[in-house]
C-alpha atoms as a PDB file:
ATOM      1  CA  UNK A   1     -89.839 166.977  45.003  1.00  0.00           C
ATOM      2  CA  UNK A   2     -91.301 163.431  45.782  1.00  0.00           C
ATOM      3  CA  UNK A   3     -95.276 164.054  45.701  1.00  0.00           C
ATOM      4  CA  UNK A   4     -97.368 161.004  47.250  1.00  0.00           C
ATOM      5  CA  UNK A   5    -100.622 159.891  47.351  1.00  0.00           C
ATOM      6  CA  UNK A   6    -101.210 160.489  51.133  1.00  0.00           C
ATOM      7  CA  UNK A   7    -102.986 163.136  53.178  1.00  0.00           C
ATOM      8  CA  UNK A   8    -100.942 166.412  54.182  1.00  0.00           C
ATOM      9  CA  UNK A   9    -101.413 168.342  56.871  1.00  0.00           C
ATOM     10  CA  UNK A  10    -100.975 172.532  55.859  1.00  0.00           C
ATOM     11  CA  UNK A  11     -99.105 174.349  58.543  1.00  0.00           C
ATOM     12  CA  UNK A  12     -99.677 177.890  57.888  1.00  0.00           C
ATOM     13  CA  UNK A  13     -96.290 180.243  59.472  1.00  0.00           C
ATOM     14  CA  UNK A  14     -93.274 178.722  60.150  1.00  0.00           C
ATOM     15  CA  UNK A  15     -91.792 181.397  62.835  1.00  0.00           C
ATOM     16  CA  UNK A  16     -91.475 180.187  66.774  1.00  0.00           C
ATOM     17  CA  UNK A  17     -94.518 178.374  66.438  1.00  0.00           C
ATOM     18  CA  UNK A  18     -94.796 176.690  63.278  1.00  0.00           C
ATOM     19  CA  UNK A  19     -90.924 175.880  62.524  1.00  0.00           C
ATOM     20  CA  UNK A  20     -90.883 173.217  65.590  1.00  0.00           C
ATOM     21  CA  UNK A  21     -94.066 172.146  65.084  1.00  0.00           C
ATOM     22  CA  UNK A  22     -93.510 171.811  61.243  1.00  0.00           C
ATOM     23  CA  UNK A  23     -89.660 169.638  62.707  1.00  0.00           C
ATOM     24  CA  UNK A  24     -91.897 167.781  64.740  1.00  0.00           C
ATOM     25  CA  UNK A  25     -94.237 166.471  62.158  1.00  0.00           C
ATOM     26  CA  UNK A  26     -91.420 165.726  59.509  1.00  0.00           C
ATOM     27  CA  UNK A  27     -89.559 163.405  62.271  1.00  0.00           C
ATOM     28  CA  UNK A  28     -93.090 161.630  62.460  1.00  0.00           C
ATOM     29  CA  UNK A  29     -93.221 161.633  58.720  1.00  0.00           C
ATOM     30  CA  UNK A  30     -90.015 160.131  58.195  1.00  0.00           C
ATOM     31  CA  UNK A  31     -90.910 157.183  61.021  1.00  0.00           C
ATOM     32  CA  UNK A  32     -94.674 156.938  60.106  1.00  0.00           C
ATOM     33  CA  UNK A  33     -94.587 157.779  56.221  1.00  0.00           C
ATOM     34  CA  UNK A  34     -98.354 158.183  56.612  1.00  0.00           C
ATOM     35  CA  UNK A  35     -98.897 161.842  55.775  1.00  0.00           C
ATOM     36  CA  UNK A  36     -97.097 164.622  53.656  1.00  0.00           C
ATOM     37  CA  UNK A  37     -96.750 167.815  55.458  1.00  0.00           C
ATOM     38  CA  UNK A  38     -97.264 171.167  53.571  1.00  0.00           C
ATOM     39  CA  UNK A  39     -95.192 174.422  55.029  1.00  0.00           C
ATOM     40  CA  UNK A  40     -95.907 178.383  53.808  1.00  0.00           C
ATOM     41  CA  UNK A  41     -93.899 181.105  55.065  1.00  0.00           C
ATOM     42  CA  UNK A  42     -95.805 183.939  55.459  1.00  0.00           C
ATOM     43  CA  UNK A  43     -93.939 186.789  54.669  1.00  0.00           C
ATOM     44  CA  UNK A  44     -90.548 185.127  53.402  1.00  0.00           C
ATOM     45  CA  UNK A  45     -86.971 186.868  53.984  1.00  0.00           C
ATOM     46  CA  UNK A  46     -83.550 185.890  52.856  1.00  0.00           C
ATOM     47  CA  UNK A  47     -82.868 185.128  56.766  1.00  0.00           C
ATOM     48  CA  UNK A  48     -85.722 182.437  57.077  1.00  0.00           C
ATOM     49  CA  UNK A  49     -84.407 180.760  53.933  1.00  0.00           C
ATOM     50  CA  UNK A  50     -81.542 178.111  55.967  1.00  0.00           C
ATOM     51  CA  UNK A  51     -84.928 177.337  58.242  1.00  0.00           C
ATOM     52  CA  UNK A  52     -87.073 176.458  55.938  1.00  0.00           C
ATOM     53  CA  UNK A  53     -84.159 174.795  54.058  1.00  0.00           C
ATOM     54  CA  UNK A  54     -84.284 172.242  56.728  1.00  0.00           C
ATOM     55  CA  UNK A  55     -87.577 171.376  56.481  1.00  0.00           C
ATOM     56  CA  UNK A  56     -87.471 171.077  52.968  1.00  0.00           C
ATOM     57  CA  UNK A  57     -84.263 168.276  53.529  1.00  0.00           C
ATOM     58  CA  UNK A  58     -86.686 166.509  56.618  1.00  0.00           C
ATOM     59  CA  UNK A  59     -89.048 165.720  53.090  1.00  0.00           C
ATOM     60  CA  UNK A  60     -91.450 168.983  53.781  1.00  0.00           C
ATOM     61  CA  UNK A  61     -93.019 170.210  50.723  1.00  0.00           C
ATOM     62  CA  UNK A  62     -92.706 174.562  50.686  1.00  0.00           C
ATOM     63  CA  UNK A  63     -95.832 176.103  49.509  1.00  0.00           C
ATOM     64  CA  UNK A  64     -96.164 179.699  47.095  1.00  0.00           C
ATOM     65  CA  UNK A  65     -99.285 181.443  47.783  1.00  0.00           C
ATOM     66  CA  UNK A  66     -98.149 184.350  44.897  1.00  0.00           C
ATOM     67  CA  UNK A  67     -97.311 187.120  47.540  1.00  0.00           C
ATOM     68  CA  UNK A  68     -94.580 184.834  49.851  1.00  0.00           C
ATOM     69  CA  UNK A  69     -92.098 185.029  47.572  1.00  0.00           C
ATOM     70  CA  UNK A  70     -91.178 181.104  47.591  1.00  0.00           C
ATOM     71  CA  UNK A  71     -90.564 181.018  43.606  1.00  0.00           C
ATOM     72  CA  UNK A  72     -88.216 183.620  44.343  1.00  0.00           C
ATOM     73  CA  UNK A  73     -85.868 181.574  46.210  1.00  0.00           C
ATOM     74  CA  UNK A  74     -87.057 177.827  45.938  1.00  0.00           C
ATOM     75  CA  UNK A  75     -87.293 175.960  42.208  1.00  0.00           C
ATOM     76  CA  UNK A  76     -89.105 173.231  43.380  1.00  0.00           C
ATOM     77  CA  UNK A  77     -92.345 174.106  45.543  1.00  0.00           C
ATOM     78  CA  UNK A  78     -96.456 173.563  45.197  1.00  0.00           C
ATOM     79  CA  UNK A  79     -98.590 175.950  44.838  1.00  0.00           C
ATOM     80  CA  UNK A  80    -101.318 177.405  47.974  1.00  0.00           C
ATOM     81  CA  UNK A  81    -104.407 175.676  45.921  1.00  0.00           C
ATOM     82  CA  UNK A  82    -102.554 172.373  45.225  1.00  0.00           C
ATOM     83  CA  UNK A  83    -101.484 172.225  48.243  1.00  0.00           C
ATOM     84  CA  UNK A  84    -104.675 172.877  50.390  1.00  0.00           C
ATOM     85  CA  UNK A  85    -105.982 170.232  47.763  1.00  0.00           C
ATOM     86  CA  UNK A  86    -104.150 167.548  49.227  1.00  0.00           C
ATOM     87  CA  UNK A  87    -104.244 168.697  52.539  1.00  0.00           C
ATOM     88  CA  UNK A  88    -106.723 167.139  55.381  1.00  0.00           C
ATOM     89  CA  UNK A  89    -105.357 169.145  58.393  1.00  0.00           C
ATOM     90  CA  UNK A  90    -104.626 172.821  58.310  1.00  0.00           C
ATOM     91  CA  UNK A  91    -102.233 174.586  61.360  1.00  0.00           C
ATOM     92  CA  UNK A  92    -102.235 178.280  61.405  1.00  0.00           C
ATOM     93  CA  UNK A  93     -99.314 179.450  63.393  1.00  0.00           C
ATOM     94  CA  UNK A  94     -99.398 183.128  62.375  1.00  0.00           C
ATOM     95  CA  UNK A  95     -98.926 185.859  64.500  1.00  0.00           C
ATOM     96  CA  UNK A  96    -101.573 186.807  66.993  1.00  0.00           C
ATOM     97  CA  UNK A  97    -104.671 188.254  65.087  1.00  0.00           C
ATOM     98  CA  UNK A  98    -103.627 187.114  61.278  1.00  0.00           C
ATOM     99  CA  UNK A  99    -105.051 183.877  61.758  1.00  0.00           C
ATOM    100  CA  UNK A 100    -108.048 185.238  63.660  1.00  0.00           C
ATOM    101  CA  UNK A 101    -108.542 187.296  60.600  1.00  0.00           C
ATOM    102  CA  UNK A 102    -108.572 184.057  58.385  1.00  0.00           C
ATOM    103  CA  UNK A 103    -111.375 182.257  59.572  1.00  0.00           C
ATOM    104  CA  UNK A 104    -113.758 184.121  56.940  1.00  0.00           C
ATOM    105  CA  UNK A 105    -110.866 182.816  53.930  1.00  0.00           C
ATOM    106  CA  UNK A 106    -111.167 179.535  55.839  1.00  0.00           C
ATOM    107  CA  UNK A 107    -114.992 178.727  55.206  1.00  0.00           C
ATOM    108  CA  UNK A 108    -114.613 179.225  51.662  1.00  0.00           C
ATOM    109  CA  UNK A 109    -114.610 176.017  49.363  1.00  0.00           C
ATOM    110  CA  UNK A 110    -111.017 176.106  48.673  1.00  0.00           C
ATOM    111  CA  UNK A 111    -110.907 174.646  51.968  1.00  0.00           C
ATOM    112  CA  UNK A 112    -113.890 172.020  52.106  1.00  0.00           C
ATOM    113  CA  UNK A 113    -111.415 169.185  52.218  1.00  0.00           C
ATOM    114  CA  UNK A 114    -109.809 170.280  55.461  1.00  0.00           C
ATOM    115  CA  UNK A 115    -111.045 168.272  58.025  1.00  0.00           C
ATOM    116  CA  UNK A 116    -109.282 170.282  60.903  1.00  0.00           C
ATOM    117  CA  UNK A 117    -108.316 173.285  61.601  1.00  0.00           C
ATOM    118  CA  UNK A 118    -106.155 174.284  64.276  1.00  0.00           C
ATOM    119  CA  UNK A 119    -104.596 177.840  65.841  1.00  0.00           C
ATOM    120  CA  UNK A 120    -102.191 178.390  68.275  1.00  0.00           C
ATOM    121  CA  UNK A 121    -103.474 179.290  71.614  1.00  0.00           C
ATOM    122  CA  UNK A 122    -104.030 183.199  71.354  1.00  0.00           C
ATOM    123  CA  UNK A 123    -106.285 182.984  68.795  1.00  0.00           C
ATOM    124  CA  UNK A 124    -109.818 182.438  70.406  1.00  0.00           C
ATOM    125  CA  UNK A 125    -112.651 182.648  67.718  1.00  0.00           C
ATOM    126  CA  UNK A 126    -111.417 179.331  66.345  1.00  0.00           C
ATOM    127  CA  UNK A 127    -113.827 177.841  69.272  1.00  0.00           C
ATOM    128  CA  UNK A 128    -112.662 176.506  72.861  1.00  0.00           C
ATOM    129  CA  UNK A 129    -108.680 175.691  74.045  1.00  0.00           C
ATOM    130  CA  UNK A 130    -108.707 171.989  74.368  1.00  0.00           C
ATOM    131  CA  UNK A 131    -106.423 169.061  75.285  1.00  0.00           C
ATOM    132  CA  UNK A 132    -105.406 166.292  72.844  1.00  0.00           C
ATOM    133  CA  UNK A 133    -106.223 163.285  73.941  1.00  0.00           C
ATOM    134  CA  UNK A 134    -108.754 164.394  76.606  1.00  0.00           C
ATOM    135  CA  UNK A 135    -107.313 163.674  79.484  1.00  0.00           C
ATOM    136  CA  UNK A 136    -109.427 166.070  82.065  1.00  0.00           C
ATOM    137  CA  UNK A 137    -110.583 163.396  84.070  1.00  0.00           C
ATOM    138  CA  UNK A 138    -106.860 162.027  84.190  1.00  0.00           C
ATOM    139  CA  UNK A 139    -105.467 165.710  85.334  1.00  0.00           C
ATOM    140  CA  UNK A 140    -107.977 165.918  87.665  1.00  0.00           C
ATOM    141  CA  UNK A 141    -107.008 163.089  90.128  1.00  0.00           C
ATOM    142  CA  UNK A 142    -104.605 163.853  93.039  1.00  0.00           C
ATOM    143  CA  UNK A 143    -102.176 161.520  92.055  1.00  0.00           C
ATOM    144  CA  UNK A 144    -101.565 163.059  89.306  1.00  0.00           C
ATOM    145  CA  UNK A 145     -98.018 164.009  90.197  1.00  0.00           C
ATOM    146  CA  UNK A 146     -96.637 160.733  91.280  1.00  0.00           C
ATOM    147  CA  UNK A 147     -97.860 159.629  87.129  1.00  0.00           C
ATOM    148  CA  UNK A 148     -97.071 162.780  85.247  1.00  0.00           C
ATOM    149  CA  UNK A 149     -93.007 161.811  86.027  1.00  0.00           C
ATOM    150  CA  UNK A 150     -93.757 158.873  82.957  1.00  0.00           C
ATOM    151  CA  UNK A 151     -95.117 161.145  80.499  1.00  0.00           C
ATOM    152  CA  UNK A 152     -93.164 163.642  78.461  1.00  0.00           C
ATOM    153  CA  UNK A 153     -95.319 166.383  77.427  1.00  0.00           C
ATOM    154  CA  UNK A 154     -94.920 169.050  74.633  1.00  0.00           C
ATOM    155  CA  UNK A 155     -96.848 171.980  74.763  1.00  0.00           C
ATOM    156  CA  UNK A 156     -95.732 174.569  72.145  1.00  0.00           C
ATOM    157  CA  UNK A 157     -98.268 177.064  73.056  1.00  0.00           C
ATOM    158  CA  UNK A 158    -101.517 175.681  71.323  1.00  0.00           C
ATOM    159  CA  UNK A 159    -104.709 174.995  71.369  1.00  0.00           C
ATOM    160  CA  UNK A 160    -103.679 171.429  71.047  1.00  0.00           C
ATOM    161  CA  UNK A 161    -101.255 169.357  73.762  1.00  0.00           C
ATOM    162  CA  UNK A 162     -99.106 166.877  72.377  1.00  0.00           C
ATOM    163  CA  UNK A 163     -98.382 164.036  75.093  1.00  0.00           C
ATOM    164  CA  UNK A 164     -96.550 160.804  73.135  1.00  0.00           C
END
């Protein structure tokens, strides 16, 4: 495992939501090389082990919290407090209602160097659904259509819309 000195970003859940979002960021990584990115199965099972595999060969870093299981089937992996330690932007993709039930855990000082914290779109007490860049104004003309053919848009069912 190749630790660097750069910020991580701590994707919390790596089931429908958080495996392509966790692909996603590693195929950034590997162009940008600006940020490490952090992954911790919830619950792990023997079937999510070729996933996470995967990510761990895209250069993402698998994370033991004590009760995942991760030492169990991974030799090389960080722990949940180093981790969060180096991380500056945390992604809960849990099921509906675990990450809800965080937000208590996540105002605790473990987690004072997060910067931003982000849920996927059914969780609501994490404040208002917004758009990344904001881009109401934009969405708002009538012309809209005739410009939307030049974007490509991703929108993995979160609070946050990726448009590159």
């Amino acid at each position: 495992m190749k630790l660097q000195d750069k910020p991580g970003v701590y994707i919390r859940g790596i089931g429908v939501i958080g495996w392509p979002l966790a692909s996603l960021l590693l195929l950034l990584q590997g162009k940008l090389e600006k940020f490490q990115v952090y992954i911790e199965p919830h619950q792990l099972k023997k079937s999510e082990i070729p996933a996470i595999l995967s990510l761990i060969e895209k250069g993402g870093i698998v994370v033991d919290t004590g009760e995942n299981r991760v030492k169990d089937f991974f030799p090389e992996f960080l722990s949940k407090k180093e981790a969060i330690g180096y991380s500056v932007v945390l992604c809960d993709c849990s099921p509906p209602g675990i990450a809800d039930s965080r937000i208590e855990e996540y105002s605790t000082l473990e987690y004072s160097k997060i910067k931003m914290f982000i849920a996927q779109g059914s969780e609501h007490k994490f404040g208002p659904q917004f758009l990344y860049p904001d881009v109401r104004s934009f969405l708002e003309k009538k012309n809209f259509l005739s410009f939307y053919t030049f974007l490509r848009v991703i929108h993995i069912h979160w609070r946050v819309l990726f448009v590159y």
